[in-house]
PDB file of N, CA and C in Angstrom:
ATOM      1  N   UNK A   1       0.846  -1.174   0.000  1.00  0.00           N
ATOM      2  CA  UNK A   1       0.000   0.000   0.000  1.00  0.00           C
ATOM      3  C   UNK A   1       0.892   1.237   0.000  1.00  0.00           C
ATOM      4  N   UNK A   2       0.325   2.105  -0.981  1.00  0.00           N
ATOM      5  CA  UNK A   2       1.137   3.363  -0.655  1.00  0.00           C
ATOM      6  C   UNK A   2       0.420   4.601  -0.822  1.00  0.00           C
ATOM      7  N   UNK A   3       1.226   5.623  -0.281  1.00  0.00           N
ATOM      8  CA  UNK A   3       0.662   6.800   0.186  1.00  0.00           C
ATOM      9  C   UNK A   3      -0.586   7.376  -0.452  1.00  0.00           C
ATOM     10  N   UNK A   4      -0.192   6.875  -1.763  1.00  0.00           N
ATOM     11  CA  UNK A   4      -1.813   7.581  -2.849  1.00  0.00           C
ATOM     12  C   UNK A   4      -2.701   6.859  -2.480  1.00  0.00           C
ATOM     13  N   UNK A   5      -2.651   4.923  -2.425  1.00  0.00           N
ATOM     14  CA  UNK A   5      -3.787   4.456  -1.809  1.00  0.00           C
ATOM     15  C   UNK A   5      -4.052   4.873  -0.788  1.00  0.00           C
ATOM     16  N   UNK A   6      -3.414   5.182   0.340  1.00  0.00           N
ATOM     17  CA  UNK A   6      -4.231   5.654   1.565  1.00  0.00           C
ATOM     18  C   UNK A   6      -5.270   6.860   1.227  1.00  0.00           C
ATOM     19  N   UNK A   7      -4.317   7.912   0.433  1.00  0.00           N
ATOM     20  CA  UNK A   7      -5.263   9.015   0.226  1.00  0.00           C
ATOM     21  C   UNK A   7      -6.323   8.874  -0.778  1.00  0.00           C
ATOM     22  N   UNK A   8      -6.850   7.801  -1.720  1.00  0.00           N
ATOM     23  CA  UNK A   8      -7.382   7.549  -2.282  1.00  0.00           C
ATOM     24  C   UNK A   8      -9.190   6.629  -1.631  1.00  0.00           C
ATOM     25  N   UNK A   9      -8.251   5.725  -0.729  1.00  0.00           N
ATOM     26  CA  UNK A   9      -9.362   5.543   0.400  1.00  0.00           C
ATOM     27  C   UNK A   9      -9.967   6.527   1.181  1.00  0.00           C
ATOM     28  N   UNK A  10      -8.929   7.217   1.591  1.00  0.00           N
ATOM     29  CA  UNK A  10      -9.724   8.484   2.711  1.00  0.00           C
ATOM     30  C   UNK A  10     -10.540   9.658   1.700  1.00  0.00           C
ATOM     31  N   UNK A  11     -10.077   9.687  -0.036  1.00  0.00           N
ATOM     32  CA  UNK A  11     -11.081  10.758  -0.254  1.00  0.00           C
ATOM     33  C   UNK A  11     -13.055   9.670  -0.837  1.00  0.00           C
ATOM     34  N   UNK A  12     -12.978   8.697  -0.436  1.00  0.00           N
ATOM     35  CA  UNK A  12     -14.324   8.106  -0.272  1.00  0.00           C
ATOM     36  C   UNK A  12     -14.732   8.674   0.834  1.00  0.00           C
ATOM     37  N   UNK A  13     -14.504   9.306   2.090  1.00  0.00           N
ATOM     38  CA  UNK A  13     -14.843   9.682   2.784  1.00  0.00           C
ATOM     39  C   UNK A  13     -14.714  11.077   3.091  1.00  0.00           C
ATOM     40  N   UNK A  14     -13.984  11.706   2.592  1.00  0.00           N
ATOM     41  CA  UNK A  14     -13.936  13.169   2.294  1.00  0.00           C
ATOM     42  C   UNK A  14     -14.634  13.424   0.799  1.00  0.00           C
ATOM     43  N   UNK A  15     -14.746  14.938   0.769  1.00  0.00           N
ATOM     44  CA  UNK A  15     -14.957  15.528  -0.442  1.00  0.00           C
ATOM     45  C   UNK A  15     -14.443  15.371  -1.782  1.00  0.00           C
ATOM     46  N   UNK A  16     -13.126  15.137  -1.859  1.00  0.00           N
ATOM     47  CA  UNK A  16     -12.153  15.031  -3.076  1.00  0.00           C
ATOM     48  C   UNK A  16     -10.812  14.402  -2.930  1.00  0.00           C
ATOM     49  N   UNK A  17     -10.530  14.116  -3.787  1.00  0.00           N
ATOM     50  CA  UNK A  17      -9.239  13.901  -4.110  1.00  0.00           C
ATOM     51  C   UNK A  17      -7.850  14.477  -3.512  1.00  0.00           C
ATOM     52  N   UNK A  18      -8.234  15.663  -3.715  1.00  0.00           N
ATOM     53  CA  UNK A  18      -6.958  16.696  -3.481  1.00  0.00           C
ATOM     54  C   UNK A  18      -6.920  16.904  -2.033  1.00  0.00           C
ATOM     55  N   UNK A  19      -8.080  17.075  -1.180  1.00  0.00           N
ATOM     56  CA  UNK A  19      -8.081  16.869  -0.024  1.00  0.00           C
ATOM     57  C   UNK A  19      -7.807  16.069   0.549  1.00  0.00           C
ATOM     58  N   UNK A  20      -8.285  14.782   0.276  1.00  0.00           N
ATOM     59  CA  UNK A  20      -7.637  13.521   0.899  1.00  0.00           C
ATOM     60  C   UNK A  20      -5.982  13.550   0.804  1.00  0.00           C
ATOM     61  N   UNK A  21      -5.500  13.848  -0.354  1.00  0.00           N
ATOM     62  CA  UNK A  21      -3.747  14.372  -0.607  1.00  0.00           C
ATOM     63  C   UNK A  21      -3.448  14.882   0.619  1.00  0.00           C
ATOM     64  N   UNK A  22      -4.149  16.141   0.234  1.00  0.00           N
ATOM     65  CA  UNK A  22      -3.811  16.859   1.753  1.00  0.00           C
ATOM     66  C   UNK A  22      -3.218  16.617   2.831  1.00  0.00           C
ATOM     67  N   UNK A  23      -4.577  15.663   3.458  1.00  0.00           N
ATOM     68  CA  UNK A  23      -4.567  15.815   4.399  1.00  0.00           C
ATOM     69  C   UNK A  23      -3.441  14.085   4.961  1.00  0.00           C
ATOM     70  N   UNK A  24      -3.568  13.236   3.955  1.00  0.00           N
ATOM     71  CA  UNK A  24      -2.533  12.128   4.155  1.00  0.00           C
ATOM     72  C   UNK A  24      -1.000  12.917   4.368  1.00  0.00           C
ATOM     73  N   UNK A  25      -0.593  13.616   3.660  1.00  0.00           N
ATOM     74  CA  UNK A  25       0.449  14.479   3.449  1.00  0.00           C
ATOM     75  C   UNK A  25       0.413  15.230   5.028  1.00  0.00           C
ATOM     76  N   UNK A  26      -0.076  16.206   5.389  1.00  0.00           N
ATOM     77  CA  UNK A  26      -0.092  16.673   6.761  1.00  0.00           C
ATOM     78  C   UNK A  26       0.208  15.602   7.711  1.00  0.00           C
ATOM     79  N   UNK A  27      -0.101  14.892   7.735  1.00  0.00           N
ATOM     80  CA  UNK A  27      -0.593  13.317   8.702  1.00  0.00           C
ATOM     81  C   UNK A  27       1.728  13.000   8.519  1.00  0.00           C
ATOM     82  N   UNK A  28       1.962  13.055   7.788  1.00  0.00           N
ATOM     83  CA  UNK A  28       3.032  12.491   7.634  1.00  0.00           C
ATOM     84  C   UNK A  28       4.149  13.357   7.832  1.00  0.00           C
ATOM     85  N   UNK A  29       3.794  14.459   7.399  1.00  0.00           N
ATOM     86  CA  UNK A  29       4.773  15.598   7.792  1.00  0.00           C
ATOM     87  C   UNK A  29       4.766  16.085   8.961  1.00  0.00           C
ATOM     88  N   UNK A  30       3.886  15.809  10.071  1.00  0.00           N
ATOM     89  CA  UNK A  30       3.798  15.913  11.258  1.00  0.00           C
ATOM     90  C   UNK A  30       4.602  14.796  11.814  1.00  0.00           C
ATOM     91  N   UNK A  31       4.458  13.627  11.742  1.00  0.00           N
ATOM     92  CA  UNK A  31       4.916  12.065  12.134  1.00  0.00           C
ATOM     93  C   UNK A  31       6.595  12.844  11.695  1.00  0.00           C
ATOM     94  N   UNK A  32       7.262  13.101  10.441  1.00  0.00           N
ATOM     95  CA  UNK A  32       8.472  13.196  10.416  1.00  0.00           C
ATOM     96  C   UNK A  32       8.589  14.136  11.248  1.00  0.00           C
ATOM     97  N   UNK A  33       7.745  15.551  11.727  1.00  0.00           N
ATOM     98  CA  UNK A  33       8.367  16.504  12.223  1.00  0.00           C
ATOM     99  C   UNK A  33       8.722  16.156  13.761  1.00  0.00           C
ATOM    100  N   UNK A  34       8.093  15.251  14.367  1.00  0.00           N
ATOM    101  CA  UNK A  34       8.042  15.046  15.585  1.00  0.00           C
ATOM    102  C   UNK A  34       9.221  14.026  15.678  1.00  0.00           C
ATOM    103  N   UNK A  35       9.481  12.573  14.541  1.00  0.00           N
ATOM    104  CA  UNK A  35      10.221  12.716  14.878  1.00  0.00           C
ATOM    105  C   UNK A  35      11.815  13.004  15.049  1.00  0.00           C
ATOM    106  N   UNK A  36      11.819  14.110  14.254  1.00  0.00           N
ATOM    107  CA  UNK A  36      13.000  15.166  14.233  1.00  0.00           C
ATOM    108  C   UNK A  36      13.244  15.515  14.794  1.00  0.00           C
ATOM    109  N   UNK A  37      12.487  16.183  16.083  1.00  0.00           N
ATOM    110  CA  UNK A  37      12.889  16.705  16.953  1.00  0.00           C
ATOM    111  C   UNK A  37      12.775  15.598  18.433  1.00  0.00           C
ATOM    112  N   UNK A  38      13.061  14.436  17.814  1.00  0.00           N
ATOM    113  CA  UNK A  38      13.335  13.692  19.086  1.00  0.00           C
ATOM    114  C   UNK A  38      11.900  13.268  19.816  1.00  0.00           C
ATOM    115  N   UNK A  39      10.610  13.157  19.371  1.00  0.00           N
ATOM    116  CA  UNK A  39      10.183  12.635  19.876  1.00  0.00           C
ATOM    117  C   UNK A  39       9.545  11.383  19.662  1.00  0.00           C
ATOM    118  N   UNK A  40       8.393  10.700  20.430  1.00  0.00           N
ATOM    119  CA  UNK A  40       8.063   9.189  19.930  1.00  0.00           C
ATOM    120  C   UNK A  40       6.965   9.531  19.341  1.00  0.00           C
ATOM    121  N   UNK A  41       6.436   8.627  18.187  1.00  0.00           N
ATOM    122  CA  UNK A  41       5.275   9.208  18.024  1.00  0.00           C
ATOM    123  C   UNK A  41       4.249   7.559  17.677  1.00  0.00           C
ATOM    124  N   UNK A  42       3.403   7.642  18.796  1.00  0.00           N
ATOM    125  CA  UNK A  42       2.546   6.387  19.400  1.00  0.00           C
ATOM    126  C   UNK A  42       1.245   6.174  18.533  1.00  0.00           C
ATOM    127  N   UNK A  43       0.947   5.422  17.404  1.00  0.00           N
ATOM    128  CA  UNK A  43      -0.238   5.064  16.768  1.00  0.00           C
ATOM    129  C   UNK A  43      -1.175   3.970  17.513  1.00  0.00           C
ATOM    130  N   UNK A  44      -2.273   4.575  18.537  1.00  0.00           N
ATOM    131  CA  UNK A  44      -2.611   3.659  19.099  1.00  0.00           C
ATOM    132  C   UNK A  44      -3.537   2.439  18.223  1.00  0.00           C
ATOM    133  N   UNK A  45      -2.985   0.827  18.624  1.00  0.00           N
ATOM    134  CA  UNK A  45      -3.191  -0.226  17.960  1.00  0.00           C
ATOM    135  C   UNK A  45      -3.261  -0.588  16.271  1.00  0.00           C
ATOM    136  N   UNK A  46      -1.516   0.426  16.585  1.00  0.00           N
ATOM    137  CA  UNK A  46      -0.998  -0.128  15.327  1.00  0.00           C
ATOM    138  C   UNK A  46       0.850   0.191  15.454  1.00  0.00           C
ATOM    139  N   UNK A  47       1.082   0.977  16.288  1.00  0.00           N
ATOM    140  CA  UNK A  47       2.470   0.907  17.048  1.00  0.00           C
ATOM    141  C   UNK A  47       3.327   2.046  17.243  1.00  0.00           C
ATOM    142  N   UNK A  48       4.374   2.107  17.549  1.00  0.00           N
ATOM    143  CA  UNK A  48       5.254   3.595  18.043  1.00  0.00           C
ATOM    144  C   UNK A  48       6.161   3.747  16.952  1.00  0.00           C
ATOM    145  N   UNK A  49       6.581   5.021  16.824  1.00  0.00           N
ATOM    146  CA  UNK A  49       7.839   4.972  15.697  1.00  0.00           C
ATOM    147  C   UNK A  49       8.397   6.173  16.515  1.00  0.00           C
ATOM    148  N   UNK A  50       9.947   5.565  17.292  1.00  0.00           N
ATOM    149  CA  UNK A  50      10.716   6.524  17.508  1.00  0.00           C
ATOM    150  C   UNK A  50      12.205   6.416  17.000  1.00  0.00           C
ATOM    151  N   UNK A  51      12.895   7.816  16.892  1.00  0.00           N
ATOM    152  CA  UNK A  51      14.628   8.194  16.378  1.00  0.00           C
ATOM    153  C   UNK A  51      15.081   7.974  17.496  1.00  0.00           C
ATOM    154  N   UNK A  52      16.168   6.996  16.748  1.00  0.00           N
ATOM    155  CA  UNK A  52      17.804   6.583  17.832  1.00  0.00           C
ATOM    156  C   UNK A  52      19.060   6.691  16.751  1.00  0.00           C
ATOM    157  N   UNK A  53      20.106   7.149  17.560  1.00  0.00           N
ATOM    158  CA  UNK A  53      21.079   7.406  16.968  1.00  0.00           C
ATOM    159  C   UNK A  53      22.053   5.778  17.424  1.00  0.00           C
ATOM    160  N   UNK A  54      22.544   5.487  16.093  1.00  0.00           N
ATOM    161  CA  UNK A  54      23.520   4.080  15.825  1.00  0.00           C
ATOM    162  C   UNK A  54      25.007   4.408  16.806  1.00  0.00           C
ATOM    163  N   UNK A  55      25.770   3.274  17.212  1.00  0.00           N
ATOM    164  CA  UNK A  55      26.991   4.096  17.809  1.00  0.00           C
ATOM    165  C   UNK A  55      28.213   3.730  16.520  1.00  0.00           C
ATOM    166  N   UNK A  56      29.427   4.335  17.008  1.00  0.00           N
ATOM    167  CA  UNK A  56      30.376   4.261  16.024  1.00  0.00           C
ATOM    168  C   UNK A  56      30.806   3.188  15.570  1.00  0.00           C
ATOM    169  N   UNK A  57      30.680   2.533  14.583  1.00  0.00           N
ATOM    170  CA  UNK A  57      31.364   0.951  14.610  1.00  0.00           C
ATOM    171  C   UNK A  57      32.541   0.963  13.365  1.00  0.00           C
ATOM    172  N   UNK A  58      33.102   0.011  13.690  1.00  0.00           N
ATOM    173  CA  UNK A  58      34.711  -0.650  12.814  1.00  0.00           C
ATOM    174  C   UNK A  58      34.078  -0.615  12.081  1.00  0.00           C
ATOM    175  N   UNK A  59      34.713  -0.849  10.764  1.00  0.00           N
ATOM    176  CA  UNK A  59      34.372  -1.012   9.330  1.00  0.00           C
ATOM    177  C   UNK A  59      35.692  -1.286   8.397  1.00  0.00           C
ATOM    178  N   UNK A  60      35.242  -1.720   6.988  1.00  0.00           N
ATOM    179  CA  UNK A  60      36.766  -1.694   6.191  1.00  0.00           C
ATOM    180  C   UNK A  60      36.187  -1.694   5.272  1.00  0.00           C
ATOM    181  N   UNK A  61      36.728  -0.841   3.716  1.00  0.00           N
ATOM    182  CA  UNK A  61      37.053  -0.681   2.648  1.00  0.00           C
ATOM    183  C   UNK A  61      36.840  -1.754   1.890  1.00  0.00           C
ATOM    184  N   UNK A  62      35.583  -2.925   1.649  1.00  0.00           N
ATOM    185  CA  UNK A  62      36.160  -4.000   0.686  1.00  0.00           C
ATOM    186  C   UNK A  62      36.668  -3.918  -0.336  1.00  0.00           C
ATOM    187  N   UNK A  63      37.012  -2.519  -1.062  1.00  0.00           N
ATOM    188  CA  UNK A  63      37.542  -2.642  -2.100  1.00  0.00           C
ATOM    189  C   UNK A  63      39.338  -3.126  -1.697  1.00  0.00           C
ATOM    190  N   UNK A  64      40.098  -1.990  -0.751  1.00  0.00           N
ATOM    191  CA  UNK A  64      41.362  -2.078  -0.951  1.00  0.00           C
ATOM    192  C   UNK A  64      41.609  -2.490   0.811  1.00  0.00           C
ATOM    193  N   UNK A  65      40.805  -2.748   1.923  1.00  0.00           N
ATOM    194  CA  UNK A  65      40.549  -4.025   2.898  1.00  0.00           C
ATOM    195  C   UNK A  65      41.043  -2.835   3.653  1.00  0.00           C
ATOM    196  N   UNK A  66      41.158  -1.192   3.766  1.00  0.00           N
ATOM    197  CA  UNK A  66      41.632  -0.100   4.784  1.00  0.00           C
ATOM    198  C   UNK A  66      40.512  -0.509   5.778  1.00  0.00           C
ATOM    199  N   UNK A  67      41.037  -0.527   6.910  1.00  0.00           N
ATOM    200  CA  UNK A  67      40.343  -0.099   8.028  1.00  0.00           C
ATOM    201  C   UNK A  67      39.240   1.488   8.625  1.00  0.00           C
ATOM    202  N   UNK A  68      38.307   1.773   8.590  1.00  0.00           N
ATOM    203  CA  UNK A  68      37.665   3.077   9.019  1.00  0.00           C
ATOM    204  C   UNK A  68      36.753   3.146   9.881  1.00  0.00           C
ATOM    205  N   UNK A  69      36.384   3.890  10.148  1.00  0.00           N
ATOM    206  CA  UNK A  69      35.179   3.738  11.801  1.00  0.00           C
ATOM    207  C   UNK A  69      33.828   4.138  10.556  1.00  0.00           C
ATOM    208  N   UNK A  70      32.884   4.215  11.062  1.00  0.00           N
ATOM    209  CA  UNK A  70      31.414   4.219  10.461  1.00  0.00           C
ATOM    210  C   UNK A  70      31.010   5.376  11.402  1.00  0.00           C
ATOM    211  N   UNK A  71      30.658   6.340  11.060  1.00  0.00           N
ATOM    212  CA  UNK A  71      29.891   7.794  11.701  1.00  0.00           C
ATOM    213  C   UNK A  71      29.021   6.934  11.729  1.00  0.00           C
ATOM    214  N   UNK A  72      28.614   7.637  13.476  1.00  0.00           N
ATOM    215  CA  UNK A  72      26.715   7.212  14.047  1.00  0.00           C
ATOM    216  C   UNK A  72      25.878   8.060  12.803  1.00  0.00           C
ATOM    217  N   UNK A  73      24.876   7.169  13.212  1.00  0.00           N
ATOM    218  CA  UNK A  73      23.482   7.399  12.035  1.00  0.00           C
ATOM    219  C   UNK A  73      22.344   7.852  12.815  1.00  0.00           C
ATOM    220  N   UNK A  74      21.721   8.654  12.456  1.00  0.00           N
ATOM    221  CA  UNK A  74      19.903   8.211  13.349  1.00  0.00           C
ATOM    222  C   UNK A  74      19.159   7.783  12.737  1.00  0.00           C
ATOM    223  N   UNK A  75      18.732   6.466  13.038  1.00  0.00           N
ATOM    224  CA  UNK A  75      17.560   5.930  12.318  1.00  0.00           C
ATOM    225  C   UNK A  75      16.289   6.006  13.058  1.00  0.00           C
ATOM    226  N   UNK A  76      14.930   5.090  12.234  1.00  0.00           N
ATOM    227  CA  UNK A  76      13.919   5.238  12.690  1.00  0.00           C
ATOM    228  C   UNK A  76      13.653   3.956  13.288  1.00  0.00           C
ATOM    229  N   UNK A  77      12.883   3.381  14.488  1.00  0.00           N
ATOM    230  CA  UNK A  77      12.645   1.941  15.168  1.00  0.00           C
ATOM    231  C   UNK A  77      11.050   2.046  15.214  1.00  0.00           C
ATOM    232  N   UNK A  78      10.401   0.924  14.171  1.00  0.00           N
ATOM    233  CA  UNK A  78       9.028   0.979  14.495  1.00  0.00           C
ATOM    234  C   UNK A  78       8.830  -0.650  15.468  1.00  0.00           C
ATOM    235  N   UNK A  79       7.878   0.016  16.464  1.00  0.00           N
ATOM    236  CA  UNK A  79       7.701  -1.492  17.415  1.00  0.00           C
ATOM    237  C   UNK A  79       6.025  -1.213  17.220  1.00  0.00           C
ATOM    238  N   UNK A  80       5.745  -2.836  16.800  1.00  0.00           N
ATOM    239  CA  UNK A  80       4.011  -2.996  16.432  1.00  0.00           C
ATOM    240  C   UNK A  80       3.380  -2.961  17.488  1.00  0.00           C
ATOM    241  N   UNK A  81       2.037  -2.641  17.718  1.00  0.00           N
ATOM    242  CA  UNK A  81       1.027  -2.619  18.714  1.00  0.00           C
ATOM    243  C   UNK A  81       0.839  -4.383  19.204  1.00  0.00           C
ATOM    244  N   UNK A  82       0.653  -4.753  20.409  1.00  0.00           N
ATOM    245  CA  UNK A  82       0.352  -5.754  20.609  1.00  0.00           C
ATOM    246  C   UNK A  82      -1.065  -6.742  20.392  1.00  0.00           C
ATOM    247  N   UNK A  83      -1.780  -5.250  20.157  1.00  0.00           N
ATOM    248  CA  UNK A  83      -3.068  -5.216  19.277  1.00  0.00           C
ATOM    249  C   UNK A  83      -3.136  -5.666  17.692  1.00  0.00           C
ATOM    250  N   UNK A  84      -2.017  -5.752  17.465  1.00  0.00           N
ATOM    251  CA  UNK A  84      -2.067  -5.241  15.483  1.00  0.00           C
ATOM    252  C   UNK A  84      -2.421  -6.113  14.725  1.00  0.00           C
ATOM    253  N   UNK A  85      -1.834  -8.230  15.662  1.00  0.00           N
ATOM    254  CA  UNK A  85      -1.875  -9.039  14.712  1.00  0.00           C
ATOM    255  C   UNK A  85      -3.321  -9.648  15.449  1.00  0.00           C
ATOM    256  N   UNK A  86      -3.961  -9.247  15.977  1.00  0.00           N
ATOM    257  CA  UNK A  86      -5.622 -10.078  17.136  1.00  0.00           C
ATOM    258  C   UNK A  86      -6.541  -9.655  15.610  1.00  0.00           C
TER     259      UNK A  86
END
């Protein structure tokens, strides 16, 4: 499923098309904005999606086998509702 189907379902229940865009679009740009600035953001009975930052790890070059460290990352961790699969 992707983003147009969602908004494609929700404008059966809204007015139009472009609105349903809308408002799927808002819905998501909120979810990234929150969590950008570090927070969790909890879909009740369907699950949490919060940012953690990776720590530094070894690494090597497979091309020419150099040794280098890997800069931390922040990724995203989604954990499902315990509700999601009932």
């Amino acid at each position: 499923m992707t983003k147009n189907d969602i908004a494609t379902s929700l404008s059966k229940m809204l007015s139009s098309k472009k609105e349903a865009d809308a408002a799927v679009n808002k819905v998501f740009e909120d979810i990234s904005n929150a969590l950008k600035n570090g927070e969790k953001v909890v879909v009740t009975g369907f699950g949490s999606f919060n940012m953690f930052e990776t720590r530094t790890k070894n690494g090597r070059n497979p091309k020419t086998g150099e040794k280098l460290l890997i800069a931390p990352m922040k990724k995203i961790r989604f954990k499902q509702s315990k509700d999601f699969f009932e």
